[in-house]
Structures are given as C-alpha cells and as structure tokens.
PDB file of N, CA and C in Angstrom:
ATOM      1  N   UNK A   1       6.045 -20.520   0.139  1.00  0.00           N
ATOM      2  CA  UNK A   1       7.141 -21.017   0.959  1.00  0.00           C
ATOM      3  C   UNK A   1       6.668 -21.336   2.382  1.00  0.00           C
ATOM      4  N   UNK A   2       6.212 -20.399   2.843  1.00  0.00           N
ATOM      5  CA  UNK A   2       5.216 -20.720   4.060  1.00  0.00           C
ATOM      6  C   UNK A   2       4.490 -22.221   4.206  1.00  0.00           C
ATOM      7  N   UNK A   3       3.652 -22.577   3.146  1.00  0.00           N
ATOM      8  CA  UNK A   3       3.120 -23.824   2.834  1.00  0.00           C
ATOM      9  C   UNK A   3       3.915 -24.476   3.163  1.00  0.00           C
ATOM     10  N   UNK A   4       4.901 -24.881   2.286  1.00  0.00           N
ATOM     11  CA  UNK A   4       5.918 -26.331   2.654  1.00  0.00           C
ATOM     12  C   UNK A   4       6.794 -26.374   4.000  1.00  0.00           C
ATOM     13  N   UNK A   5       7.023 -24.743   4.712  1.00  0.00           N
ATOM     14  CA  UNK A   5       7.529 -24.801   6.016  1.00  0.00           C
ATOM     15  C   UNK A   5       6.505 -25.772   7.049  1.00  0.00           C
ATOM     16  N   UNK A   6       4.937 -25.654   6.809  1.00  0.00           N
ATOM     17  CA  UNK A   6       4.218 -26.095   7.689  1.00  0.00           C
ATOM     18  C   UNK A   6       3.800 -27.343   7.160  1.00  0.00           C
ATOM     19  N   UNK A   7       3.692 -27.528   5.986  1.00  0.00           N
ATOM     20  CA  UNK A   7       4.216 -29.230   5.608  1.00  0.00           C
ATOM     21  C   UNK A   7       5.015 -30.144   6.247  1.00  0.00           C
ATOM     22  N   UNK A   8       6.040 -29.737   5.862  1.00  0.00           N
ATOM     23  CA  UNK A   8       7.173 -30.568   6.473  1.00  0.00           C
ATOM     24  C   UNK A   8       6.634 -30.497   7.918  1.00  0.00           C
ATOM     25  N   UNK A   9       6.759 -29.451   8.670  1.00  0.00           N
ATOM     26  CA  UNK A   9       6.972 -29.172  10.272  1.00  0.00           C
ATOM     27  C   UNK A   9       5.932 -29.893  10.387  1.00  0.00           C
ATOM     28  N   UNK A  10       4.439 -30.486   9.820  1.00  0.00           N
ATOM     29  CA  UNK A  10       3.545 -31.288  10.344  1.00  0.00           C
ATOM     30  C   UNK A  10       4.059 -32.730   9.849  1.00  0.00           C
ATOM     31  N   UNK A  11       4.769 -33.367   8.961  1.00  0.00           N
ATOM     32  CA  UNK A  11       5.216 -34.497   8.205  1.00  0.00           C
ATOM     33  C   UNK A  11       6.159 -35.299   9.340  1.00  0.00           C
ATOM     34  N   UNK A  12       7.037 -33.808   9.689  1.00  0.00           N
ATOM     35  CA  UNK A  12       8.452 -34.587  10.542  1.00  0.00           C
ATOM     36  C   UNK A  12       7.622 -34.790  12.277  1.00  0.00           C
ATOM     37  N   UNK A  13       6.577 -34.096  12.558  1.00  0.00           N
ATOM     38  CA  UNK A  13       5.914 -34.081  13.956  1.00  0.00           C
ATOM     39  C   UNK A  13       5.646 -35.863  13.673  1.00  0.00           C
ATOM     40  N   UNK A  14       4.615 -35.825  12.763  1.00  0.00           N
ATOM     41  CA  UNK A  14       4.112 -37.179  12.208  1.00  0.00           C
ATOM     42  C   UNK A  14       5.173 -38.227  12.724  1.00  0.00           C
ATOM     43  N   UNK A  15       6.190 -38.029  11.992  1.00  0.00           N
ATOM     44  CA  UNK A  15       7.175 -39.177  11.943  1.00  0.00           C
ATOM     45  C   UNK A  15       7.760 -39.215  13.506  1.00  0.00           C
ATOM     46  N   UNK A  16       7.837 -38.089  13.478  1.00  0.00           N
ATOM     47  CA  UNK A  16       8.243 -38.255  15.442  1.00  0.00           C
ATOM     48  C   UNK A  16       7.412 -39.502  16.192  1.00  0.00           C
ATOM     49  N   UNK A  17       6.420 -38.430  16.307  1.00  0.00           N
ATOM     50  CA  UNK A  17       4.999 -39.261  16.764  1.00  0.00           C
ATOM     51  C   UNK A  17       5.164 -40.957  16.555  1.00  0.00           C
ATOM     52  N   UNK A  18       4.924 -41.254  15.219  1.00  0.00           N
ATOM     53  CA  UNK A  18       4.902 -42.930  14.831  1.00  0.00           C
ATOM     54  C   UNK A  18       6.407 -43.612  15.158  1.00  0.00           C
ATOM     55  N   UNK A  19       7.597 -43.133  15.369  1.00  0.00           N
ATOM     56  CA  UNK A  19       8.430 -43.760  16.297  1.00  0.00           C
ATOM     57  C   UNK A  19       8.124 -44.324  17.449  1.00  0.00           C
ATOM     58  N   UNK A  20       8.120 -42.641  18.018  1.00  0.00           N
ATOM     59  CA  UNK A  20       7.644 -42.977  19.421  1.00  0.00           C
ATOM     60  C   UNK A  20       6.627 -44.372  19.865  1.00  0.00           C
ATOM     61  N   UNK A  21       5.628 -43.760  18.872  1.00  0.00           N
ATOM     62  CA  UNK A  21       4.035 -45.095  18.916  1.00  0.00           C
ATOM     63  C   UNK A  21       4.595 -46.533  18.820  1.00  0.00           C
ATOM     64  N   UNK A  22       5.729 -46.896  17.774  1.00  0.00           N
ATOM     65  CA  UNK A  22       6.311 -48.184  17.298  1.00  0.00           C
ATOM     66  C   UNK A  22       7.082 -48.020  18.670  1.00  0.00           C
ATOM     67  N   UNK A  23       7.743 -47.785  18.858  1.00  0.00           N
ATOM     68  CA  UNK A  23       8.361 -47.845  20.196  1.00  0.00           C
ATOM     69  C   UNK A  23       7.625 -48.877  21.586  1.00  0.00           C
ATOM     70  N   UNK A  24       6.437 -47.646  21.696  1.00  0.00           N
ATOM     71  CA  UNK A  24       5.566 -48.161  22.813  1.00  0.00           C
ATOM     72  C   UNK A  24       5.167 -49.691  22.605  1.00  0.00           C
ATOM     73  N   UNK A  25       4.356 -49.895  21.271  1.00  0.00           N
ATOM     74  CA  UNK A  25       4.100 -50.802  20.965  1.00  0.00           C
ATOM     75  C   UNK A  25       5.215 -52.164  20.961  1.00  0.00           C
ATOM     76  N   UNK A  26       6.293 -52.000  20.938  1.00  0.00           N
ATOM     77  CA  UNK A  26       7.279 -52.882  20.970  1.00  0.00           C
ATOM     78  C   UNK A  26       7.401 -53.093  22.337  1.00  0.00           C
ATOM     79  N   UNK A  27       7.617 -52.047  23.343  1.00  0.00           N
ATOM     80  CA  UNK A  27       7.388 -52.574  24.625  1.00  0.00           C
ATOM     81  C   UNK A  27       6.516 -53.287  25.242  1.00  0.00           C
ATOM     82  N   UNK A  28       5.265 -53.177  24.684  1.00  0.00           N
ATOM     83  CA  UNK A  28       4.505 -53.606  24.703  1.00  0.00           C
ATOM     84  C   UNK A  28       3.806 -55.055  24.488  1.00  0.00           C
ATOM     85  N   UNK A  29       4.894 -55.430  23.173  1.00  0.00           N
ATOM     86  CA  UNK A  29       4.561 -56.937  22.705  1.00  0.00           C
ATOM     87  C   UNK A  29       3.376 -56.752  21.928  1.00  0.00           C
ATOM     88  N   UNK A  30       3.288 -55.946  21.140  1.00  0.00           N
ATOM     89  CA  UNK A  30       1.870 -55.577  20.679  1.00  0.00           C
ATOM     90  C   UNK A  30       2.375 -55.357  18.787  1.00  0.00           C
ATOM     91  N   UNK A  31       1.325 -55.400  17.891  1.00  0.00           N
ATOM     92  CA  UNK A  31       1.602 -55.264  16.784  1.00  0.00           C
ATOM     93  C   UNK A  31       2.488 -54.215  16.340  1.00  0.00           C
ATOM     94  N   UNK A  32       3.212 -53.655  15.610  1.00  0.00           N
ATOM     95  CA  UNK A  32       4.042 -53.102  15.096  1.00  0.00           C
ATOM     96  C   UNK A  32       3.535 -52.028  13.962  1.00  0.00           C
ATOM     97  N   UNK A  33       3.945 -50.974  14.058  1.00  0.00           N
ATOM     98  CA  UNK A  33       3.839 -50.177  12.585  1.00  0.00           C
ATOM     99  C   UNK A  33       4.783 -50.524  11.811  1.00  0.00           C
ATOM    100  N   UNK A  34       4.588 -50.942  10.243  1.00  0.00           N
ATOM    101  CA  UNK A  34       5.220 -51.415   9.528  1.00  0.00           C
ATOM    102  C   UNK A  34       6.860 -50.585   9.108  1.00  0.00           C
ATOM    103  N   UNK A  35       7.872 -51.383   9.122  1.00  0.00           N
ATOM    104  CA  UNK A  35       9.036 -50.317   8.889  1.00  0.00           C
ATOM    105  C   UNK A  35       9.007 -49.615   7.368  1.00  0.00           C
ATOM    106  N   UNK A  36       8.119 -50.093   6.407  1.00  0.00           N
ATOM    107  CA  UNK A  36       7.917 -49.639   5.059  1.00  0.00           C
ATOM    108  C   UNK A  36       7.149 -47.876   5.329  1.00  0.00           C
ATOM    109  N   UNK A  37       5.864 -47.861   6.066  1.00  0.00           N
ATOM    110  CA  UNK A  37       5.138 -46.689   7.060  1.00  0.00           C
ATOM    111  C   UNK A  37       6.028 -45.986   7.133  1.00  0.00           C
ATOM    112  N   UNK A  38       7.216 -46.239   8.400  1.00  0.00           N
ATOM    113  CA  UNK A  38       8.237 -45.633   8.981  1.00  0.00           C
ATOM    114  C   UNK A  38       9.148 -44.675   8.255  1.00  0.00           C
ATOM    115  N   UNK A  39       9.781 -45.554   6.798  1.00  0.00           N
ATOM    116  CA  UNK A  39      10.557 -44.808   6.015  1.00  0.00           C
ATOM    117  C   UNK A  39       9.999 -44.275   5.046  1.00  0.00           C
ATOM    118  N   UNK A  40       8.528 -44.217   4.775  1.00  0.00           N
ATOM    119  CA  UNK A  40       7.842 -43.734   3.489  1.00  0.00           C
ATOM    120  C   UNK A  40       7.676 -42.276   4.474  1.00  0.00           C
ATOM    121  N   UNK A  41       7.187 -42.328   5.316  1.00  0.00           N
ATOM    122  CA  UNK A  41       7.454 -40.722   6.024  1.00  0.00           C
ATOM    123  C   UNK A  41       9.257 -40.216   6.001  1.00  0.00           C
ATOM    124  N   UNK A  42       9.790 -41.066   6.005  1.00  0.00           N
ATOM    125  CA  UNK A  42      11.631 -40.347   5.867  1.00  0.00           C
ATOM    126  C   UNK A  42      11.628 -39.884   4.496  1.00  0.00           C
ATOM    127  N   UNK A  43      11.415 -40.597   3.721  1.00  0.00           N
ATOM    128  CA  UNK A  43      11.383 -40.317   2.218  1.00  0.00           C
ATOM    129  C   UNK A  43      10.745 -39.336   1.780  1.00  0.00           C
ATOM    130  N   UNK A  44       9.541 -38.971   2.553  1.00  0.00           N
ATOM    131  CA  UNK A  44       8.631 -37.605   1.995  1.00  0.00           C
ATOM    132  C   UNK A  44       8.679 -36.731   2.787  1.00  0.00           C
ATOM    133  N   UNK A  45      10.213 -36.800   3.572  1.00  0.00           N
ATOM    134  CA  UNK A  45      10.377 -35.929   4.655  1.00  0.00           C
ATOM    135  C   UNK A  45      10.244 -35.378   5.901  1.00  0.00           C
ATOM    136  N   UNK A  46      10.122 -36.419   6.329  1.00  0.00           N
ATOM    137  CA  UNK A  46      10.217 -36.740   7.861  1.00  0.00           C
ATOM    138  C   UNK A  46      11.317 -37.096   8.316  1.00  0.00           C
ATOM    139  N   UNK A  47      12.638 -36.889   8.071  1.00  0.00           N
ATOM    140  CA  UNK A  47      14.252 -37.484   7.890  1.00  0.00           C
ATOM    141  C   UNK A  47      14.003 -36.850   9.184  1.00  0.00           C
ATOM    142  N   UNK A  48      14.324 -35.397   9.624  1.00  0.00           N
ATOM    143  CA  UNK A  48      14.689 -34.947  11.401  1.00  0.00           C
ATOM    144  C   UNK A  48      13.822 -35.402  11.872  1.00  0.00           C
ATOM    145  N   UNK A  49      12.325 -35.379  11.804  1.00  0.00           N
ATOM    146  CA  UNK A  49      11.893 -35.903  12.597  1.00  0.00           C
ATOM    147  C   UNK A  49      11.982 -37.605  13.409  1.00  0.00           C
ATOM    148  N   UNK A  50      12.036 -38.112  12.517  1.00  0.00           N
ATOM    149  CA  UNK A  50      12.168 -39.833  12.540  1.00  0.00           C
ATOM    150  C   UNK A  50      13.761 -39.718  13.467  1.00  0.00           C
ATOM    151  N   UNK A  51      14.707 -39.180  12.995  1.00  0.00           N
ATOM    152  CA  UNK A  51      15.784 -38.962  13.392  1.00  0.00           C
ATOM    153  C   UNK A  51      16.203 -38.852  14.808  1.00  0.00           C
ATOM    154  N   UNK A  52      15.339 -37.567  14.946  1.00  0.00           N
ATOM    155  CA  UNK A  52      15.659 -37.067  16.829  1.00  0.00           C
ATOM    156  C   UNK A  52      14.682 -38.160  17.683  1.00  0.00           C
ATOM    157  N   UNK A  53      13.610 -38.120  16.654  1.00  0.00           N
ATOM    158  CA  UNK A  53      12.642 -39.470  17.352  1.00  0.00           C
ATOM    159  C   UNK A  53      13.286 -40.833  17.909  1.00  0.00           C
ATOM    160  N   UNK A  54      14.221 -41.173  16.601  1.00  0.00           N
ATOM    161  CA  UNK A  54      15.226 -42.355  17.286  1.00  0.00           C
ATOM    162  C   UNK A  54      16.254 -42.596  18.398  1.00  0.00           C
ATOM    163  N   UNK A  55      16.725 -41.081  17.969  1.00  0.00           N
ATOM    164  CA  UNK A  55      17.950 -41.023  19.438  1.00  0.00           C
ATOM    165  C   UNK A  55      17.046 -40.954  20.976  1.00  0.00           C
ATOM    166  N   UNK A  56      15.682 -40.293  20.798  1.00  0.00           N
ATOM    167  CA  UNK A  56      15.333 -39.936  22.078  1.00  0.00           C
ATOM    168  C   UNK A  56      14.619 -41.403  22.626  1.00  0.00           C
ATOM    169  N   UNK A  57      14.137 -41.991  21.917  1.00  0.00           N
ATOM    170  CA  UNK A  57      13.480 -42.957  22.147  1.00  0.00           C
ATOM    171  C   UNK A  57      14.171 -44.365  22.296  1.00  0.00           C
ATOM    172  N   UNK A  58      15.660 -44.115  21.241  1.00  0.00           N
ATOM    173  CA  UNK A  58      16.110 -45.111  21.412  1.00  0.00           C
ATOM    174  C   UNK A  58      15.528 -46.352  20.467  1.00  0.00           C
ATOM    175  N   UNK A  59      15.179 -46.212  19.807  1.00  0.00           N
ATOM    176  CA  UNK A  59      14.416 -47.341  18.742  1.00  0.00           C
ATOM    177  C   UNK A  59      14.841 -46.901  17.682  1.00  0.00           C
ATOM    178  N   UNK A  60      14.885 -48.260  17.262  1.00  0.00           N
ATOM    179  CA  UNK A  60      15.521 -48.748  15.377  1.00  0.00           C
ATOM    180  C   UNK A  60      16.847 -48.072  15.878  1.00  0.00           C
ATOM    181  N   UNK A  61      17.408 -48.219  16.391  1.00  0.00           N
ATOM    182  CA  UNK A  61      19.093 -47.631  16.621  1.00  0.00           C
ATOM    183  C   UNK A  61      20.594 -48.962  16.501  1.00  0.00           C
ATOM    184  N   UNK A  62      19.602 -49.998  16.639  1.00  0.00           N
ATOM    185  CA  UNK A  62      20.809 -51.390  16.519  1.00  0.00           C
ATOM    186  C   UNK A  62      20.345 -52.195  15.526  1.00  0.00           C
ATOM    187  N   UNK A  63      18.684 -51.612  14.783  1.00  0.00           N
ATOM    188  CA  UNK A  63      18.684 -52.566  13.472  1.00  0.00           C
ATOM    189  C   UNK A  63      19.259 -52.065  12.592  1.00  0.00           C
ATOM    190  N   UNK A  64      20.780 -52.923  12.251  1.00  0.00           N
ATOM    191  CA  UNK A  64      21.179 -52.306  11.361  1.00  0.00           C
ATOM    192  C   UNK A  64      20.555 -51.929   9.510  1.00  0.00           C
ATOM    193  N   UNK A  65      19.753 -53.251   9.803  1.00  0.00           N
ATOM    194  CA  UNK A  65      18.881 -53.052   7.826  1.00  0.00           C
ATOM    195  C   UNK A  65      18.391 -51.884   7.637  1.00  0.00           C
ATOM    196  N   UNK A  66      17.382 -51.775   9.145  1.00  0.00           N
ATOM    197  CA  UNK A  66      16.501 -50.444   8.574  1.00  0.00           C
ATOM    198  C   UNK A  66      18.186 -48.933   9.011  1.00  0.00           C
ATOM    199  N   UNK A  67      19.173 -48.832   9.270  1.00  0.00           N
ATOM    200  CA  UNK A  67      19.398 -48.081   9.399  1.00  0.00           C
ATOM    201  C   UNK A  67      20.103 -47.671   8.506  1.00  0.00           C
ATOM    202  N   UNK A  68      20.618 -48.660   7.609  1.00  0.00           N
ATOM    203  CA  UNK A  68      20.989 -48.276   5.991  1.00  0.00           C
ATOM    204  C   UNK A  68      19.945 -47.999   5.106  1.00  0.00           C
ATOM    205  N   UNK A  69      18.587 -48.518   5.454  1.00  0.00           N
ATOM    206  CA  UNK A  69      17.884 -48.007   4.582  1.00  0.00           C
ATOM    207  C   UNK A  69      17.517 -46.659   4.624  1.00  0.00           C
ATOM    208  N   UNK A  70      17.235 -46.209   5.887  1.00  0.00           N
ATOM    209  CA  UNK A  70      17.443 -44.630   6.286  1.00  0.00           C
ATOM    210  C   UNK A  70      18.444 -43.546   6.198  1.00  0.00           C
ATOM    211  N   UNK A  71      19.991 -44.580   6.183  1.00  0.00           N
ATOM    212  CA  UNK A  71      21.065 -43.756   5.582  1.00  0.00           C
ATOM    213  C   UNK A  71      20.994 -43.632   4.068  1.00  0.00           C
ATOM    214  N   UNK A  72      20.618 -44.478   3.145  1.00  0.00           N
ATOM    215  CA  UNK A  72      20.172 -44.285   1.961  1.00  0.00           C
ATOM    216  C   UNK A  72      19.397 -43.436   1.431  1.00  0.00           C
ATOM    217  N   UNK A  73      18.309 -43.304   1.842  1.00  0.00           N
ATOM    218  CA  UNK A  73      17.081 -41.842   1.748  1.00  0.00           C
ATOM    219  C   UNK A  73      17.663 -40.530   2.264  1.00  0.00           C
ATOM    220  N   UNK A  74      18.282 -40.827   3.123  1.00  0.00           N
ATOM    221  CA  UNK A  74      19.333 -39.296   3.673  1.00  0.00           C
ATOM    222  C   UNK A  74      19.650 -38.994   2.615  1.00  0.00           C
ATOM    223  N   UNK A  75      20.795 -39.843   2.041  1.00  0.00           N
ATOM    224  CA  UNK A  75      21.961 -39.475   1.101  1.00  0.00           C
ATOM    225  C   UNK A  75      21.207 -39.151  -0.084  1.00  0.00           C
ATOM    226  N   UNK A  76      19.884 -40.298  -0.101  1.00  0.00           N
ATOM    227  CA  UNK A  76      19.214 -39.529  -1.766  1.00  0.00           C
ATOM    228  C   UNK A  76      18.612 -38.399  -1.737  1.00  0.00           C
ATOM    229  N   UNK A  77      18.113 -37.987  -0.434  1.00  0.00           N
ATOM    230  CA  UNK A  77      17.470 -36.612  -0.427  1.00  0.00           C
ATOM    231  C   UNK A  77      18.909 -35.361  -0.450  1.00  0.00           C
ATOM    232  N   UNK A  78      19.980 -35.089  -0.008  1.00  0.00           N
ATOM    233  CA  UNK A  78      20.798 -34.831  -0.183  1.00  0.00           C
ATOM    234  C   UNK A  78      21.340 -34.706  -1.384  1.00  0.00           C
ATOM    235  N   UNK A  79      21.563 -35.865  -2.087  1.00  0.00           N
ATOM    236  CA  UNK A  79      22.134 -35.592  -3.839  1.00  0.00           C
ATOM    237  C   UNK A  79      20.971 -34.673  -4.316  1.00  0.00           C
ATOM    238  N   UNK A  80      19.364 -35.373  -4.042  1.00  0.00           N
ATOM    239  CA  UNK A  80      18.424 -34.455  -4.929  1.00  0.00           C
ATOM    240  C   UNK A  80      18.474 -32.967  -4.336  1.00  0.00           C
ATOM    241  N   UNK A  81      18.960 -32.514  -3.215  1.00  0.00           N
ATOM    242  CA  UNK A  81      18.763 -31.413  -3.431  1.00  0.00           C
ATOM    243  C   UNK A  81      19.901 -30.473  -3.422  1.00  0.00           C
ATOM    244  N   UNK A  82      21.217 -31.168  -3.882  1.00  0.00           N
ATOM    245  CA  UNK A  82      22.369 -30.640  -4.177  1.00  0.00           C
ATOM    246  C   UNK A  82      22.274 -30.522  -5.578  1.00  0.00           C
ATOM    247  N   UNK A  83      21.422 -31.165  -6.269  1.00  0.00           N
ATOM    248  CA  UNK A  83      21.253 -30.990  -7.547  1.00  0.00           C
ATOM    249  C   UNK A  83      20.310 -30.170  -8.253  1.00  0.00           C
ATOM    250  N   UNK A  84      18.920 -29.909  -6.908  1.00  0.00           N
ATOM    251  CA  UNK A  84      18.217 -28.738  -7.469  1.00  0.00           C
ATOM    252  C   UNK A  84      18.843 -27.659  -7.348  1.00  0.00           C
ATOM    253  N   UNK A  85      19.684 -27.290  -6.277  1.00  0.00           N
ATOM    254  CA  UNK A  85      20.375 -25.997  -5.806  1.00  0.00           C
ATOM    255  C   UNK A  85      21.632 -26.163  -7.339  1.00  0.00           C
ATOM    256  N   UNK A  86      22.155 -26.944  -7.297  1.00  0.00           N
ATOM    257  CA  UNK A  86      23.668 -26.474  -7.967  1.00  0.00           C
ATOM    258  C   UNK A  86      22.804 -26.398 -10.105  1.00  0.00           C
ATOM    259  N   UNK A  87      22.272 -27.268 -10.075  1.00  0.00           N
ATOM    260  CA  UNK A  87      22.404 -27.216 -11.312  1.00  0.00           C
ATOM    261  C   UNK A  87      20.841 -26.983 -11.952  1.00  0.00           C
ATOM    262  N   UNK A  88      19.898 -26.942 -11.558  1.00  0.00           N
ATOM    263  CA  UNK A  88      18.440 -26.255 -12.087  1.00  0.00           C
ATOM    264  C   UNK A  88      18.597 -24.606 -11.462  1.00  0.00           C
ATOM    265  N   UNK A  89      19.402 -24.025 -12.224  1.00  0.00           N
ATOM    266  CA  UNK A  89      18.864 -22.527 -12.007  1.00  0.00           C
ATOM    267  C   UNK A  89      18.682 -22.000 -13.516  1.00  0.00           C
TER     268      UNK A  89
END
C-alpha cells in the first residue's frame, strides 16, 4: 500500500509539473506538450495533480474540448472505483 501511495504522489507531482511546463511554454510561443501527454498522466492518475495544477496556473481552464475530456476520465476513474469498492469483494 505504501508503494502505490508513493506512485501516485510521484505521478500527480509529474502531472503538476508538465502543466505548469505547457503553461510556460505557451507563454512563451514555444512548442507545446502534447494534450494526449497531458491526459494520459490524468488517466493513470494524475487527476489532483493536473487539477490543482490548472486552477493555479490557470491553463487549459477555457478549452473547453480538453476539459470534457478530463471530465470524462474523472467520471471513468470514479465509476471504476465505485465498482471495485461496491461490488469485487
């Protein structure tokens, strides 16, 4: 259990981090980290991180595409783990 606490806690730092970086880089006028990058870390669990990353930074907050696609991975990580808890025991 320990393991996956420091998983994640290094996964969601990650995803922090590469906001922030896409961020700079946008100010910048400079190449972009791909938004596919972006949400493949939400998807394998980087959801808070990417998350608080957005409000603080303020990025990806008015694209609405990518922000359904991120409300989507929420909600699927959510069903999947309303479904490991309620019904795999």
């Amino acid at each position: 259990m320990t393991f996956l606490f420091y998983l994640f806690l290094i996964i969601n730092a990650i995803a922090f981090i590469l906001i922030g970086y896409d961020k700079s880089l946008a100010k910048n006028k400079k190449r972009r980290i791909p938004e596919k990058t972006l949400l493949g870390f939400v998807l394998i669990g980087g959801t808070i991180g990417s998350g608080v990353a957005m409000q603080i930074f303020r990025h990806k907050t008015a694209k609405r595409s990518y922000l359904l696609k991120f409300l989507g991975i929420v909600i699927l990580q959510i069903a999947t783990g309303c479904y490991w808890f309620y019904f795999k025991k």
